[in-house]
C-alpha atoms as a PDB file:
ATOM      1  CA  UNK A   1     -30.927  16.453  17.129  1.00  0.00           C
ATOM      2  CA  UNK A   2     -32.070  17.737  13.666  1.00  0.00           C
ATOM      3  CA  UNK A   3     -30.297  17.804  10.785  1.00  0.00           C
ATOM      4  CA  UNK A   4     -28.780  20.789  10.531  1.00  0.00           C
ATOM      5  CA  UNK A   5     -27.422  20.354  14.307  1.00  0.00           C
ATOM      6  CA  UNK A   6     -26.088  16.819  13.110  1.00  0.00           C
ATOM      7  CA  UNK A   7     -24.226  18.527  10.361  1.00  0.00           C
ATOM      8  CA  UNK A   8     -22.625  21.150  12.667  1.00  0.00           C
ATOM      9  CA  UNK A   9     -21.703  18.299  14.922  1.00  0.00           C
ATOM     10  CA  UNK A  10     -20.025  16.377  12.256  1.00  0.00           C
ATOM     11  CA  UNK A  11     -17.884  19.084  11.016  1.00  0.00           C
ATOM     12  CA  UNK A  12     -17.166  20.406  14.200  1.00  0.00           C
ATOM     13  CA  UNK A  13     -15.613  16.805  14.967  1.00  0.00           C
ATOM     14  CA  UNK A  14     -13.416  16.785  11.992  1.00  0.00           C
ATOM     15  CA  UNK A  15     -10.328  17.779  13.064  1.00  0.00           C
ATOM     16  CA  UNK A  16      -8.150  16.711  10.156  1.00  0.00           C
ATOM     17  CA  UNK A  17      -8.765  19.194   7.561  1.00  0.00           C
ATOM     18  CA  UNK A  18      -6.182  17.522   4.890  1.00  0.00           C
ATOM     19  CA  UNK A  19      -7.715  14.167   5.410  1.00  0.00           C
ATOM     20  CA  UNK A  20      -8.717  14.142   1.316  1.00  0.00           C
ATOM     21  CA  UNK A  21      -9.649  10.468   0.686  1.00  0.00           C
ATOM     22  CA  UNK A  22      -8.479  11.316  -2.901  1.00  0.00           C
ATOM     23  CA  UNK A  23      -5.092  10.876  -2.152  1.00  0.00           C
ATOM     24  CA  UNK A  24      -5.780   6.981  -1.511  1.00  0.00           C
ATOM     25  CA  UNK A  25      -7.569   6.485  -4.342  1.00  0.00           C
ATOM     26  CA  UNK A  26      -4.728   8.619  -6.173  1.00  0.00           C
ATOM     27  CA  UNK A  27      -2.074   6.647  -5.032  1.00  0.00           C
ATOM     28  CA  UNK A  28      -3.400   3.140  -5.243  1.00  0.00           C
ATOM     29  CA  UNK A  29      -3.943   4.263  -9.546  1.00  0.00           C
ATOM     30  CA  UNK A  30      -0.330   5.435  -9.340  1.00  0.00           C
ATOM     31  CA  UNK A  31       0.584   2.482  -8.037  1.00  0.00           C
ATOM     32  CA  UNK A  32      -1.084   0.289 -10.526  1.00  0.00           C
ATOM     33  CA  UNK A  33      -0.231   1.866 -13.519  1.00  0.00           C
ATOM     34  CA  UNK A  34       3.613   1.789 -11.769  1.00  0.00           C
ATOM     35  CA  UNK A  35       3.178  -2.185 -11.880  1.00  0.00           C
ATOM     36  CA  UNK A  36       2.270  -2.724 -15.075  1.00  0.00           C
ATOM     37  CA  UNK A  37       4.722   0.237 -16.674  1.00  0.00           C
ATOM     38  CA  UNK A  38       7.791  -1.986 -15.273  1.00  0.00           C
ATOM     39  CA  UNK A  39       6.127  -5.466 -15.791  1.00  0.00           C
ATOM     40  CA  UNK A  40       3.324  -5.919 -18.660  1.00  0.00           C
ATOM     41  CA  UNK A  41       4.531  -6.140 -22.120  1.00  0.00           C
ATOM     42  CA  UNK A  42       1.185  -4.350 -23.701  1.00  0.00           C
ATOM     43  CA  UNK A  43       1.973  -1.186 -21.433  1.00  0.00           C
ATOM     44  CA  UNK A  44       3.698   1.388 -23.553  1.00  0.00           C
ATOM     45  CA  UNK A  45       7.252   2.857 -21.094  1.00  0.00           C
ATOM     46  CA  UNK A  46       7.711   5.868 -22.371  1.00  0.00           C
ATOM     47  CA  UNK A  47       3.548   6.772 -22.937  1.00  0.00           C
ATOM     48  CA  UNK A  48       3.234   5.990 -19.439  1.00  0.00           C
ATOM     49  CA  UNK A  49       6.147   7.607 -17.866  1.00  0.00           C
ATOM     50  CA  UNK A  50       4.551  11.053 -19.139  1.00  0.00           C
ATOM     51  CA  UNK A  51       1.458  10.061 -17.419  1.00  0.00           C
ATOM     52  CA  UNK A  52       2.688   9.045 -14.090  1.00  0.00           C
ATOM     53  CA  UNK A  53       4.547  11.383 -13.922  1.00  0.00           C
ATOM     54  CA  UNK A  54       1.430  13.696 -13.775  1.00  0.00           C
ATOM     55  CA  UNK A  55       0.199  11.540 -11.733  1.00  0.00           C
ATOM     56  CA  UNK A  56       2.840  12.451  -9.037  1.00  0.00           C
ATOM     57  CA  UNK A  57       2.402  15.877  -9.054  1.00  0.00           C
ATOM     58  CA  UNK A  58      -1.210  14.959  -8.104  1.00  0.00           C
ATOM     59  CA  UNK A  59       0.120  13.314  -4.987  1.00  0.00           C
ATOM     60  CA  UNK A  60       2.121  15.890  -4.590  1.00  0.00           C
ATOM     61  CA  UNK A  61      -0.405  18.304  -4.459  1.00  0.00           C
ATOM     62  CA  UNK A  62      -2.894  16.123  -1.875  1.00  0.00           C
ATOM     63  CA  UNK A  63       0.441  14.941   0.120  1.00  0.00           C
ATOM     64  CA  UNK A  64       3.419  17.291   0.696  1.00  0.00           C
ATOM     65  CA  UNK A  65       1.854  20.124   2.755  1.00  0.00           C
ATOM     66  CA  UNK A  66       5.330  21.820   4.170  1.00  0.00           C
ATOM     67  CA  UNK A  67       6.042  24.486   1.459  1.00  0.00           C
ATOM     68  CA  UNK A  68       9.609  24.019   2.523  1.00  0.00           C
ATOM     69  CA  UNK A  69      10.026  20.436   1.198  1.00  0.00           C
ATOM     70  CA  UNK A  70      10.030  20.487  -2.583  1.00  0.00           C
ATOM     71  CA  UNK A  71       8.577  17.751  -3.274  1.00  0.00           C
ATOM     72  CA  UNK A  72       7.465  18.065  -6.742  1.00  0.00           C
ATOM     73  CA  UNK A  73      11.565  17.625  -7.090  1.00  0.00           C
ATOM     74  CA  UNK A  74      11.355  14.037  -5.877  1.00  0.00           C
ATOM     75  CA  UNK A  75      10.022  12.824  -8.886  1.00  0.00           C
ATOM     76  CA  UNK A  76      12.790  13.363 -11.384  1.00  0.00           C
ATOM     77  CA  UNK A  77      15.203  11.465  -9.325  1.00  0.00           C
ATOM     78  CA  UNK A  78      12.925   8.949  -8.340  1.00  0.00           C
ATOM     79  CA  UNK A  79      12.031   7.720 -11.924  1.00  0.00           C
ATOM     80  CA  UNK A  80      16.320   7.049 -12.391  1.00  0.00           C
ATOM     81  CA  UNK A  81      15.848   4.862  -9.694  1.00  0.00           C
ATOM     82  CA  UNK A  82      13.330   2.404 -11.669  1.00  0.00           C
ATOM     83  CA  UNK A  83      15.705   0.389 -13.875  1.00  0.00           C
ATOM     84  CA  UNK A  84      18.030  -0.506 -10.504  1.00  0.00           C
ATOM     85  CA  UNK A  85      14.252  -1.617  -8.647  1.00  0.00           C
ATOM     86  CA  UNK A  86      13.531  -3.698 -11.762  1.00  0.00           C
ATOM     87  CA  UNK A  87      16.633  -5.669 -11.542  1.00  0.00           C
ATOM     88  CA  UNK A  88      16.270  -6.283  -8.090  1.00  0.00           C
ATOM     89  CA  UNK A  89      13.366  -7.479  -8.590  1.00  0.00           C
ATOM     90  CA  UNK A  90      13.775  -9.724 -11.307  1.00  0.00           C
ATOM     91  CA  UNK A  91      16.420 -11.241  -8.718  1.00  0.00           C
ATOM     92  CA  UNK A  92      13.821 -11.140  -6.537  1.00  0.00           C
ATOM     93  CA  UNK A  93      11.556 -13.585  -9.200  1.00  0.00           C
ATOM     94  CA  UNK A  94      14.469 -15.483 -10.029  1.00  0.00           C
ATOM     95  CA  UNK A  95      14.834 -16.628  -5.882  1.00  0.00           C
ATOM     96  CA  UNK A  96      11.605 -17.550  -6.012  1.00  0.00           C
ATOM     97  CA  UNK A  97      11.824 -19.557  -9.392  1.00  0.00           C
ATOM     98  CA  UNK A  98      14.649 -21.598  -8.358  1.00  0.00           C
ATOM     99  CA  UNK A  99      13.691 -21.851  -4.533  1.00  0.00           C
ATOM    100  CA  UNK A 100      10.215 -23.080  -4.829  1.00  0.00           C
ATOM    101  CA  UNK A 101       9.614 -26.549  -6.149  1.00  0.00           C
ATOM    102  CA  UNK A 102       6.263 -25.714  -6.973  1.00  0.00           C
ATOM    103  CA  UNK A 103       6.465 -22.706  -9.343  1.00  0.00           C
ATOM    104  CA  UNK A 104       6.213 -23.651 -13.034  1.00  0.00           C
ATOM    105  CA  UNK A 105       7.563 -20.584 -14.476  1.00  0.00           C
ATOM    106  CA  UNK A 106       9.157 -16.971 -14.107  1.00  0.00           C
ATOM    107  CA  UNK A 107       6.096 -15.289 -15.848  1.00  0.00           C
ATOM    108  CA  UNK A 108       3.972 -17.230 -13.012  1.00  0.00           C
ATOM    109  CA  UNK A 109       5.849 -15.945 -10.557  1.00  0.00           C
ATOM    110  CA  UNK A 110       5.298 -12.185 -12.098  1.00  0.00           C
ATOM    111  CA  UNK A 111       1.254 -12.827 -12.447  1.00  0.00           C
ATOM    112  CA  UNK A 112       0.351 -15.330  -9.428  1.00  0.00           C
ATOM    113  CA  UNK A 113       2.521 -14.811  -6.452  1.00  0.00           C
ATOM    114  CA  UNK A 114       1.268 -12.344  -3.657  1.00  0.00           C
ATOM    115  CA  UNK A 115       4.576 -12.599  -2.516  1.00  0.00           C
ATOM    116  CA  UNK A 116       6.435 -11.178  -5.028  1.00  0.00           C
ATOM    117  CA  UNK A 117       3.572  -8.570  -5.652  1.00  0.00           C
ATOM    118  CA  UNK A 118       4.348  -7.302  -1.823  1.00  0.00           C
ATOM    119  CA  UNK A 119       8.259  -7.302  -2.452  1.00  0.00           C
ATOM    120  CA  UNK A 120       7.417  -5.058  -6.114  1.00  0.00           C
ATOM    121  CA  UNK A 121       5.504  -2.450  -4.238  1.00  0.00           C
ATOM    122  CA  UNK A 122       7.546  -2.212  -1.126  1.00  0.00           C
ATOM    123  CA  UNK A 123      10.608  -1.897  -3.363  1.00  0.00           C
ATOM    124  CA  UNK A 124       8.620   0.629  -5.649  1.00  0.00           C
ATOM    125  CA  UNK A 125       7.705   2.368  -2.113  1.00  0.00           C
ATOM    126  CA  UNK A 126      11.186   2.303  -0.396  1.00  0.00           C
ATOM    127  CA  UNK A 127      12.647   4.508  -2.542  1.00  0.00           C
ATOM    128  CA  UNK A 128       9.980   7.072  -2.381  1.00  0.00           C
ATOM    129  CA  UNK A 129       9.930   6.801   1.343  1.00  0.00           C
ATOM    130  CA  UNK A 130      14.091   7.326   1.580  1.00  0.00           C
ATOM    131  CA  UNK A 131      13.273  10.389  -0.344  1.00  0.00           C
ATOM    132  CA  UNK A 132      11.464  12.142   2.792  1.00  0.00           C
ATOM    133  CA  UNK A 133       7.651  11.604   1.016  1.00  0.00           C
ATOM    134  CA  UNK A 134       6.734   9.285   3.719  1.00  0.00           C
ATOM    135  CA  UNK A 135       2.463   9.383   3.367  1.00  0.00           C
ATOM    136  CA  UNK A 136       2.297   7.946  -0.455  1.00  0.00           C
ATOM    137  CA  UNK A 137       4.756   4.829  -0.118  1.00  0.00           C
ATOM    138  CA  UNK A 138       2.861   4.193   2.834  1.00  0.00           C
ATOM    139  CA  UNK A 139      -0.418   4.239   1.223  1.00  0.00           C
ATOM    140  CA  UNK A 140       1.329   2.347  -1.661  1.00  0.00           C
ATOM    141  CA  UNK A 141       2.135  -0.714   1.088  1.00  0.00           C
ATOM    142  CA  UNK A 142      -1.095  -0.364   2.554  1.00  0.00           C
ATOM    143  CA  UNK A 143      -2.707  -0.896  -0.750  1.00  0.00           C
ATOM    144  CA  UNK A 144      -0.075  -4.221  -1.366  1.00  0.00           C
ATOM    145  CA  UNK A 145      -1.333  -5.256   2.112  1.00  0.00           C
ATOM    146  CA  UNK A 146      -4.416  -5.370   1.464  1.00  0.00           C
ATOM    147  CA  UNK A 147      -4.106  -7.442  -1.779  1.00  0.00           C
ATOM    148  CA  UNK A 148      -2.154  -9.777  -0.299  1.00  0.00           C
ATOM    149  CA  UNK A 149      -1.722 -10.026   3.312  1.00  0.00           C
ATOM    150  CA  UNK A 150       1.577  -8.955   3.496  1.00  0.00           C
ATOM    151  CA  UNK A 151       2.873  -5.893   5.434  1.00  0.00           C
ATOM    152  CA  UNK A 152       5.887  -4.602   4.412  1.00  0.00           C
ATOM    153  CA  UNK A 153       6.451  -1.169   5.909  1.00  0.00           C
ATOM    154  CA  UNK A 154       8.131   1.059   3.004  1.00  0.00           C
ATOM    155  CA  UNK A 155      11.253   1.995   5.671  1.00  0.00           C
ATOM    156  CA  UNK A 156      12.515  -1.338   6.139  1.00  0.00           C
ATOM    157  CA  UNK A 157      15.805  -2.230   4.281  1.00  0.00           C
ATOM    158  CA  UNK A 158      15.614  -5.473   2.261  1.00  0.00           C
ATOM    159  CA  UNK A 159      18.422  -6.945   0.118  1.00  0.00           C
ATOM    160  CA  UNK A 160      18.592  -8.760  -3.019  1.00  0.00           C
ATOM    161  CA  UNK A 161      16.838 -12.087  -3.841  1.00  0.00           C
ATOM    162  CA  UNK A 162      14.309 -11.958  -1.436  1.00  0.00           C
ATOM    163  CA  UNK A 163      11.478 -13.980  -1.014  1.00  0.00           C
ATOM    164  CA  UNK A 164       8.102 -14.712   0.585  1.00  0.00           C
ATOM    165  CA  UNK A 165       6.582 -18.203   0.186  1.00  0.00           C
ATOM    166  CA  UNK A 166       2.339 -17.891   0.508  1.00  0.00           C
ATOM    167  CA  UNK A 167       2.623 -15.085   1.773  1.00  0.00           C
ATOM    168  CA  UNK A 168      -0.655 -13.727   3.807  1.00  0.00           C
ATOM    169  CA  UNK A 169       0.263 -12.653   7.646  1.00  0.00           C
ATOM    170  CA  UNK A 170       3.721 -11.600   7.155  1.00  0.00           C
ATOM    171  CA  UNK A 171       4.596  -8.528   9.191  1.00  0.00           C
ATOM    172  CA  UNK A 172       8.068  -6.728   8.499  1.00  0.00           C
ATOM    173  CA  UNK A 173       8.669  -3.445  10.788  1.00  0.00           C
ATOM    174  CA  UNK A 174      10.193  -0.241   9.389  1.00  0.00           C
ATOM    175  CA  UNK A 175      13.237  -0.454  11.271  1.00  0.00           C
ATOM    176  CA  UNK A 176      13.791  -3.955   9.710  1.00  0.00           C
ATOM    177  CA  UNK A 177      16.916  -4.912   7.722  1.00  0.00           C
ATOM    178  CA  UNK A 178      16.896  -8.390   5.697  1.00  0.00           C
ATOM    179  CA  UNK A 179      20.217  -8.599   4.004  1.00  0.00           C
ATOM    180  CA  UNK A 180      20.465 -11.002   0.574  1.00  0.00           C
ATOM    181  CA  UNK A 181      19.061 -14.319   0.035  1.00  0.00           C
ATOM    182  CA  UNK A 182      16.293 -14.394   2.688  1.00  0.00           C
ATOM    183  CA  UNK A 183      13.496 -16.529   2.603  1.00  0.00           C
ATOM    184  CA  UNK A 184      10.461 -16.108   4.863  1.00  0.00           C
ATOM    185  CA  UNK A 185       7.273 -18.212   4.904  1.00  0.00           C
ATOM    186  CA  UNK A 186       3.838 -16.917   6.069  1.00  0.00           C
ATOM    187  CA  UNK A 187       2.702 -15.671   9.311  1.00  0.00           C
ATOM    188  CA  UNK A 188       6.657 -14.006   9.810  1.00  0.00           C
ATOM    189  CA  UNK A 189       6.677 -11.471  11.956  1.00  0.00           C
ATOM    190  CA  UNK A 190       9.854  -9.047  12.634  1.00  0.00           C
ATOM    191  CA  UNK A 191       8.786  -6.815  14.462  1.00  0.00           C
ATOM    192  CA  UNK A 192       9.056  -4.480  17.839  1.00  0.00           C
ATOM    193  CA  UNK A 193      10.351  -5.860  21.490  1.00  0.00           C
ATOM    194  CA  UNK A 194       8.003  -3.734  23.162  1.00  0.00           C
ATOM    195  CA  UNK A 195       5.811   0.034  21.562  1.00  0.00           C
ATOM    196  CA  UNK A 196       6.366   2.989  22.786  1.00  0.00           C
ATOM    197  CA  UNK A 197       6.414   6.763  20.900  1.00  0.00           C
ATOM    198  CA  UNK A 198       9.572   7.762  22.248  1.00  0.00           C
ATOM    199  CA  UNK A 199      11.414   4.939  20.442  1.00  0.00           C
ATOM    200  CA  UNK A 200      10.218   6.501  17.042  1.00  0.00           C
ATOM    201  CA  UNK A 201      14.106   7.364  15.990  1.00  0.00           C
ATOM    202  CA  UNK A 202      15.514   4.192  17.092  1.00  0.00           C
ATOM    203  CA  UNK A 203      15.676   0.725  15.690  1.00  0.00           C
ATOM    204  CA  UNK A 204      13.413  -1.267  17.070  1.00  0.00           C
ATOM    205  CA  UNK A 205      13.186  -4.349  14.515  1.00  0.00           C
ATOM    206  CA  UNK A 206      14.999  -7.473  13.923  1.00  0.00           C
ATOM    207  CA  UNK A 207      18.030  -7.663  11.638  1.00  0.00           C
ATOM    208  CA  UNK A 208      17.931 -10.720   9.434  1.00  0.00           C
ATOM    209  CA  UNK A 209      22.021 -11.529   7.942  1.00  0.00           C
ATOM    210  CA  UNK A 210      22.399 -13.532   4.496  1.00  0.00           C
ATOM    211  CA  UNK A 211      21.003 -16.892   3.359  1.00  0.00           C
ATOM    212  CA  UNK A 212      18.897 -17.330   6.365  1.00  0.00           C
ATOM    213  CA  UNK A 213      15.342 -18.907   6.056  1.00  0.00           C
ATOM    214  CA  UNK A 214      12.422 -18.722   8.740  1.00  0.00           C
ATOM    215  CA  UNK A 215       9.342 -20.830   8.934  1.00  0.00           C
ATOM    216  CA  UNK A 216       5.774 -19.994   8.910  1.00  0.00           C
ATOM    217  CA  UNK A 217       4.761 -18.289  12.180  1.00  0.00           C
ATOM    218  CA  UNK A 218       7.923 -17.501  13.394  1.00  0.00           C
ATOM    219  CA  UNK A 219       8.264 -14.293  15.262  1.00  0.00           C
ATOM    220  CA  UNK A 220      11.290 -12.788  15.735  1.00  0.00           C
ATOM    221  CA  UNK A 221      11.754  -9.374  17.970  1.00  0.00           C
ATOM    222  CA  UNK A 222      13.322  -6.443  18.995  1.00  0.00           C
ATOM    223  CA  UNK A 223      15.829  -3.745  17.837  1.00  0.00           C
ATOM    224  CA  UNK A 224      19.482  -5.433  18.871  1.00  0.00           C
ATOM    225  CA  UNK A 225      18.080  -9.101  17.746  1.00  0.00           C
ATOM    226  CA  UNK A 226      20.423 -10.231  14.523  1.00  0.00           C
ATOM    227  CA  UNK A 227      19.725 -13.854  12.948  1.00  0.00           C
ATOM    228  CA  UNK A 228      23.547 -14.666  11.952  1.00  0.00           C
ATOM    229  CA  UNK A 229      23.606 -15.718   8.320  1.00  0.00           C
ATOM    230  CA  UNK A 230      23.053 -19.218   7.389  1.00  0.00           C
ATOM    231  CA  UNK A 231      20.643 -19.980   9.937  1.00  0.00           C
ATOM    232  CA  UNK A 232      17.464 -21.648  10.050  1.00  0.00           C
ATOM    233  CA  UNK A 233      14.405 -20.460  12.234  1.00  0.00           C
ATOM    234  CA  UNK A 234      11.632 -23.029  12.799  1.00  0.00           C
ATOM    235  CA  UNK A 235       8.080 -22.777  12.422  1.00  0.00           C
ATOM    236  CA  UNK A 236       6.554 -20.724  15.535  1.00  0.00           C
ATOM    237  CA  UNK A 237       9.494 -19.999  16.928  1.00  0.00           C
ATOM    238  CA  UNK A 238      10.063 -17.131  19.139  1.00  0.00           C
ATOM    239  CA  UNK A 239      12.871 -15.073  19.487  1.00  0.00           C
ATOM    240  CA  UNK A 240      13.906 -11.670  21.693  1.00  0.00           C
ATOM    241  CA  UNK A 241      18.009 -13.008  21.521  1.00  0.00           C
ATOM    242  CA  UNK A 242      20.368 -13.252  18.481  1.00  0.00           C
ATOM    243  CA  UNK A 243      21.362 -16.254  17.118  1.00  0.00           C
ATOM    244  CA  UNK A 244      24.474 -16.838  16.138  1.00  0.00           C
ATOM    245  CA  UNK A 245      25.691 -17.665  12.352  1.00  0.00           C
ATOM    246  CA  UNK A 246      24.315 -21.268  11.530  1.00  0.00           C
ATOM    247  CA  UNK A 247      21.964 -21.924  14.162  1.00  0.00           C
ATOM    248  CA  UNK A 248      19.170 -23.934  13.727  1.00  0.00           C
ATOM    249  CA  UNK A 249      15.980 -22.770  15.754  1.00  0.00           C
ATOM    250  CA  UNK A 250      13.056 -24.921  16.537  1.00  0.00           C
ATOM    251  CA  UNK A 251       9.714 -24.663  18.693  1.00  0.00           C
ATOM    252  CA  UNK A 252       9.470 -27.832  20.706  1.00  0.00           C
ATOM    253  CA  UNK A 253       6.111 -30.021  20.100  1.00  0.00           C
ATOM    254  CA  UNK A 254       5.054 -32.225  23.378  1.00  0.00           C
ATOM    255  CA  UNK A 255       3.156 -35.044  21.930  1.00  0.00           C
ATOM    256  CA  UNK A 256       1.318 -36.573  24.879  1.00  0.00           C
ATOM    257  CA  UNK A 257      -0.448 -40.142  24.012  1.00  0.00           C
ATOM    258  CA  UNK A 258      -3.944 -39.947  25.596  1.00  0.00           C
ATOM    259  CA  UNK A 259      -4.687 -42.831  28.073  1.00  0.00           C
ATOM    260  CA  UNK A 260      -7.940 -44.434  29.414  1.00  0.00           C
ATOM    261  CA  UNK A 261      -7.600 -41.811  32.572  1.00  0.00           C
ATOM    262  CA  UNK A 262      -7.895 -39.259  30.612  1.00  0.00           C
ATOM    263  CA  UNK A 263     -11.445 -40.070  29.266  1.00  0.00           C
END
């Protein structure tokens, strides 16, 4: 082919014609500049307010292509929403601060746990998402995933004091809901029995009750699966059932000692 038949090719094979990579870029700034307006002491609140809020209406104009929705609405009751999500998540720091033996500090927390990174933007996210904008907080957890490993869709529902030790590998669905005082370690995954389009309205992820901790590894599935409160879940455990309040859950190791026949 020659060039100019390549070219026809290529834009007669792009069928998404509001596929505008700016709105990535867009969001993952907006994002940023969120972070550091609720967290870094040298970043001016009400300078940068103006600005991200200018930012929205950029995402806005990429993002919310149903003239019926009015999104550029969504904004001034989304920014009321910012003092609650910093309290939660300086609950959020504080779990981590007085559950983990090897933090030294809550500012350390704040600056050098991925963990607590993933929990700020998926909080930050949720309550875009609740507010029918679903592509941006999406993009916002996509961009936390990729800084940390963690994947936190924006729809699930997460209490207070949460936390996530190491994070990297932990999966959370968007039909999740962790309730307070939940600790997961990495490789976590709460997701999905089984996938299927039709199940798109229902809930199809794990419910996690109060004060429960699970292990690295540990999967844990399906829409009608609730982890009672109080209960442990061992590392690489596998669960499809719900476990009753105070359980302890454990994946059984065989330790076999090798023998001269099996040289």
């Amino acid at each position: 082919m020659d060039k100019e038949t390549i070219i026809n090719e290529l834009n007669r094979h792009k069928k998404l014609p509001y596929l505008d990579y700016r709105l990535k870029e867009e969001t993952e700034d907006f994002t940023k500049l969120l972070f550091h307006t609720l967290f870094d002491v040298n970043t001016p609140v009400a300078e940068n307010l103006e600005i991200l809020e200018k930012k929205f209406s950029v995402l806005v104009s990429l993002a919310c292509w149903e003239l019926d929705k009015p999104c550029t609405k969504v904004w001034d009751s989304y920014v009321q929403t910012l003092p609650g999500i910093l309290e939660r998540l300086n609950l959020d720091a504080e779990a981590i601060v007085n559950g983990d033996p090897a933090s030294l500090s809550l500012q350390e927390i704040y600056m050098a746990y991925p963990g607590f990174y993933a929990t700020a933007i998926y909080r930050l996210a949720h309550e875009l998402y609740t507010r029918g904008f679903p592509l941006v907080p999406r993009l916002m957890t996509e961009y936390a995933h990729r800084q940390t490993g963690v994947d936190i869709n924006p729809g699930a529902q997460i209490g207070k004091s949460f936390f996530i030790d190491h994070a990297t590998g932990v999966v959370i669905g968007e039909t999740a809901i962790i309730h307070d005082n939940v600790k997961v370690y990495q490789g976590v995954t709460l997701g999905a029995l089984y996938v299927a389009k039709n199940l798109q309205k229902t809930k199809r992820h794990p419910t996690i009750m109060s004060n429960v901790t699970i292990y690295a590894n540990a999967t844990i599935l399906g829409g009608n699966t609730v982890i009672g409160e109080n209960s442990v879940i061992g590392g690489n455990a596998w669960l499809t059932a719900s476990v009753p309040p105070n359980s302890t859950v454990f994946h059984t190791s065989e330790v076999r000692i090798k023998t001269a026949s099996d040289v």
